[in-house]
C-alpha atoms as a PDB file:
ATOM      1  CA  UNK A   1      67.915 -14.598  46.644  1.00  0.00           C
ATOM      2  CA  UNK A   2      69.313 -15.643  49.913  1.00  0.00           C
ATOM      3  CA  UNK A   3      67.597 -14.316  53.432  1.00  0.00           C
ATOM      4  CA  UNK A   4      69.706 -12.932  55.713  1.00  0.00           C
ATOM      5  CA  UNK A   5      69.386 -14.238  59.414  1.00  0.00           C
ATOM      6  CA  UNK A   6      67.575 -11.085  60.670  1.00  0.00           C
ATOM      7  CA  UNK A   7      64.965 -11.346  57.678  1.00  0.00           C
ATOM      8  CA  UNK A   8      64.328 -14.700  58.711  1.00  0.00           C
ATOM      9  CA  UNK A   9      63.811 -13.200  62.550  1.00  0.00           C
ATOM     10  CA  UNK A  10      61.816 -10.488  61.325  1.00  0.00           C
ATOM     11  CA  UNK A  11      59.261 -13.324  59.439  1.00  0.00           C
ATOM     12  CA  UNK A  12      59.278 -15.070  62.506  1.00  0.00           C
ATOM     13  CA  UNK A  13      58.595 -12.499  64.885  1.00  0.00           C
ATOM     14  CA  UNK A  14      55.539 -11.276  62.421  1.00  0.00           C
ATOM     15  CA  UNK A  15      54.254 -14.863  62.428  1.00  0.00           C
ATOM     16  CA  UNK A  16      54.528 -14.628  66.395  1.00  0.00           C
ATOM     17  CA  UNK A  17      52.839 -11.352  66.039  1.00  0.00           C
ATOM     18  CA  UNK A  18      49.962 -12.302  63.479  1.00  0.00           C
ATOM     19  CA  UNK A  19      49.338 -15.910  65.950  1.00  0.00           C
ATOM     20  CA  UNK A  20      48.963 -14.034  69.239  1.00  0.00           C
ATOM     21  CA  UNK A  21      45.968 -11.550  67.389  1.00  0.00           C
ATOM     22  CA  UNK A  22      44.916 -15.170  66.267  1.00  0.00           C
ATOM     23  CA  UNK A  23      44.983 -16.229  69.699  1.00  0.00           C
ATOM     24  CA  UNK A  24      43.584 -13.576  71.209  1.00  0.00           C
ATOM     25  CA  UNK A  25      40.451 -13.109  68.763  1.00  0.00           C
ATOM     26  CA  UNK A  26      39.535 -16.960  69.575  1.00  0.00           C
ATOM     27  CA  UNK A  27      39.668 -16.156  72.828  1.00  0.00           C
ATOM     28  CA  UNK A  28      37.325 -13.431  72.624  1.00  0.00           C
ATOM     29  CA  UNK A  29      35.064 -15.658  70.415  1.00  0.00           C
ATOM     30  CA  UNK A  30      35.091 -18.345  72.675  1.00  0.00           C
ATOM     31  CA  UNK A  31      34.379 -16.243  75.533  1.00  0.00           C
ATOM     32  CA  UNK A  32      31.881 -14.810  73.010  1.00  0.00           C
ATOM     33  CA  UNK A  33      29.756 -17.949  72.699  1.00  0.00           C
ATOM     34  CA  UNK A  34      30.138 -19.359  76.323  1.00  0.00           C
ATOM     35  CA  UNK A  35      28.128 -15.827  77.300  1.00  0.00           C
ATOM     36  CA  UNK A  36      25.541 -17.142  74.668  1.00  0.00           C
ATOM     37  CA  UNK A  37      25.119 -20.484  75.771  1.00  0.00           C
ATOM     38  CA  UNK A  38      24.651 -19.065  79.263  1.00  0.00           C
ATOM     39  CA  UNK A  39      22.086 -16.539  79.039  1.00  0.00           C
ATOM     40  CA  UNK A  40      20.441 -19.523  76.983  1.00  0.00           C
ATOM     41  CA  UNK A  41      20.248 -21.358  79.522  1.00  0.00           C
ATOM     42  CA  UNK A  42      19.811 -18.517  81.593  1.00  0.00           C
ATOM     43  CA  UNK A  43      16.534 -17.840  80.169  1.00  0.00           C
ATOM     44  CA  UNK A  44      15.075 -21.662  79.778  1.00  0.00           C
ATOM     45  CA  UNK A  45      15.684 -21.675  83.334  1.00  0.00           C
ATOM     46  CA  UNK A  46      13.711 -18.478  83.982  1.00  0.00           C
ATOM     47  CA  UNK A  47      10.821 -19.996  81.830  1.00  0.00           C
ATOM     48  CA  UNK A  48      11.129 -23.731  83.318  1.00  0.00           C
ATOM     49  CA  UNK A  49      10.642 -22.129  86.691  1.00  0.00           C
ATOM     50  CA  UNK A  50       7.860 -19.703  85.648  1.00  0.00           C
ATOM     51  CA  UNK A  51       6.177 -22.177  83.902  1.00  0.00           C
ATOM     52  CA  UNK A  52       6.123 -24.793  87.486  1.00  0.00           C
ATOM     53  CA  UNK A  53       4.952 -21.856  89.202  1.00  0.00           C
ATOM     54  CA  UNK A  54       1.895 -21.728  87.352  1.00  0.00           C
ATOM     55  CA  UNK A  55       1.430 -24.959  87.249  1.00  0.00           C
ATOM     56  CA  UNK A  56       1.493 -25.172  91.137  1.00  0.00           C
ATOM     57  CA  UNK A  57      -0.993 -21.906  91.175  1.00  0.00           C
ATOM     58  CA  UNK A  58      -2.811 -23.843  89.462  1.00  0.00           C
ATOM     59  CA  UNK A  59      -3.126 -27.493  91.085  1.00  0.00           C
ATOM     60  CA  UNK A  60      -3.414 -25.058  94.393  1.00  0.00           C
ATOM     61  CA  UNK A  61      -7.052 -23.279  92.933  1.00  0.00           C
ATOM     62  CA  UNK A  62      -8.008 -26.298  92.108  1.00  0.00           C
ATOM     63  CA  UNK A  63      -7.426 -28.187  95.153  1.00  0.00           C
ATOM     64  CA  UNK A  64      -8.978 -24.906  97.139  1.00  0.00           C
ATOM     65  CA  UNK A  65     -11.579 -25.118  95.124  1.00  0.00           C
ATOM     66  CA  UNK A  66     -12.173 -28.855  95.736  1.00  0.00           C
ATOM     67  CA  UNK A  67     -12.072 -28.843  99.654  1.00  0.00           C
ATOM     68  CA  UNK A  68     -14.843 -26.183  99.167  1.00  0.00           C
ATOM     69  CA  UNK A  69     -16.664 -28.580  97.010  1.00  0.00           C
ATOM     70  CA  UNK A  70     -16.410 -31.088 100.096  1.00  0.00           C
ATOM     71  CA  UNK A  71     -16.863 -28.332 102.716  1.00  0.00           C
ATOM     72  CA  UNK A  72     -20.052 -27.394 100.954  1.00  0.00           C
ATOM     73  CA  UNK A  73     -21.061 -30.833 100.439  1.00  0.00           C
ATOM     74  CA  UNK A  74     -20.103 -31.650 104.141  1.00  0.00           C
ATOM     75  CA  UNK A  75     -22.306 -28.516 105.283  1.00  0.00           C
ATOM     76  CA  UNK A  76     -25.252 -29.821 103.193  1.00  0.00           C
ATOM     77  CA  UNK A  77     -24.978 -33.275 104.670  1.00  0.00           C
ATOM     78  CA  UNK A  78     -25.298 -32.311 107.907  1.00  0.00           C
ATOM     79  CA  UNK A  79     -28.109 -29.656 107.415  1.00  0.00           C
ATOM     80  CA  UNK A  80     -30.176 -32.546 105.709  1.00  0.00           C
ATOM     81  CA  UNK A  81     -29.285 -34.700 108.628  1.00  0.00           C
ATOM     82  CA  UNK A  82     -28.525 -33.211 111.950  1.00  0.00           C
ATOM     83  CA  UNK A  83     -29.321 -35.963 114.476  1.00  0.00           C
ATOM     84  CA  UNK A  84     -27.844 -38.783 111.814  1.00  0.00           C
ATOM     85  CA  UNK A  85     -24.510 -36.958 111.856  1.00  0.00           C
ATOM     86  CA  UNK A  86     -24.501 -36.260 115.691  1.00  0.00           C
ATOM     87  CA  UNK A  87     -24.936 -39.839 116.435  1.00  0.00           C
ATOM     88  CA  UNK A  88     -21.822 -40.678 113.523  1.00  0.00           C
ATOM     89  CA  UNK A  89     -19.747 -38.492 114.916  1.00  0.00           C
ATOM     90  CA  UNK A  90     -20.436 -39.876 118.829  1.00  0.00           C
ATOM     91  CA  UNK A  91     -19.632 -43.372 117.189  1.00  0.00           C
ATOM     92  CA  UNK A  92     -16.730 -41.939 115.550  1.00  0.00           C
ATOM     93  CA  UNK A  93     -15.483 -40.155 118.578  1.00  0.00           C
ATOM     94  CA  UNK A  94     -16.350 -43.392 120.972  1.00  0.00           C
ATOM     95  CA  UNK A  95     -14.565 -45.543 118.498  1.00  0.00           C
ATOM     96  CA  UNK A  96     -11.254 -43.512 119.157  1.00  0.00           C
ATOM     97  CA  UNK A  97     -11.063 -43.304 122.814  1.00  0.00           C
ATOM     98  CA  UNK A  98     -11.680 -46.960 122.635  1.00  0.00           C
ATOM     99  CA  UNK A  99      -8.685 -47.259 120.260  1.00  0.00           C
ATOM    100  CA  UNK A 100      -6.857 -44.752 121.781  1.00  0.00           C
ATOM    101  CA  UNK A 101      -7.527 -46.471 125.648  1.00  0.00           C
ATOM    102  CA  UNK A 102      -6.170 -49.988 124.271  1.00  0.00           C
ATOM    103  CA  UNK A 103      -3.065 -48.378 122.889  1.00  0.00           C
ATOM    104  CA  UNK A 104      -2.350 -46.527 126.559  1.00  0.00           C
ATOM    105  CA  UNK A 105      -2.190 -50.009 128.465  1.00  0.00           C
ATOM    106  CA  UNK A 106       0.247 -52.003 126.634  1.00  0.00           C
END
């Protein structure tokens, strides 16, 4: 059984046909699955960031609630000790200027 020239066109133009829908449904699916991967990544991102937040909430508590620690401390110190911590602070204070003075006249 012999084809005739315009069967054979006909075939062809089907196989054209059936490889465009081919095509054209692994371009959806590829499209498909680069969307996925996206909103994947998407949402680690979302969490990676929400999760460093906290984190830095966190640390930032803890350091507020260390410099109180000190402040308290500090307060305690000085309430103990009032004419002790004037006189460290006047050495502290003279020590500067005197630092301060030798740095002006070079």
């Amino acid at each position: 059984m012999a084809d005739t020239p315009k069967d054979e066109i006909n075939v062809i133009r089907e196989d054209l046909n059936k490889l465009r829908q081919d095509v054209s449904d692994l371009t959806h699916t590829l499209k498909d699955i680069a969307a996925d991967r996206a909103d994947g990544v998407r949402k680690q991102a979302k969490a990676g960031v929400a999760d460093a937040r906290e984190r830095l909430r966190q640390q930032a508590n803890q350091a507020g609630q260390q410099g109180r620690e000190y402040y308290d401390a500090f307060e305690k110190q000085v309430g103990e000790r009032p004419l002790s911590s004037i006189l460290v602070s006047f050495g502290i204070g003279f020590a500067l200027a005197k630092l301060f003075e030798m740095g002006g006249r070079r």
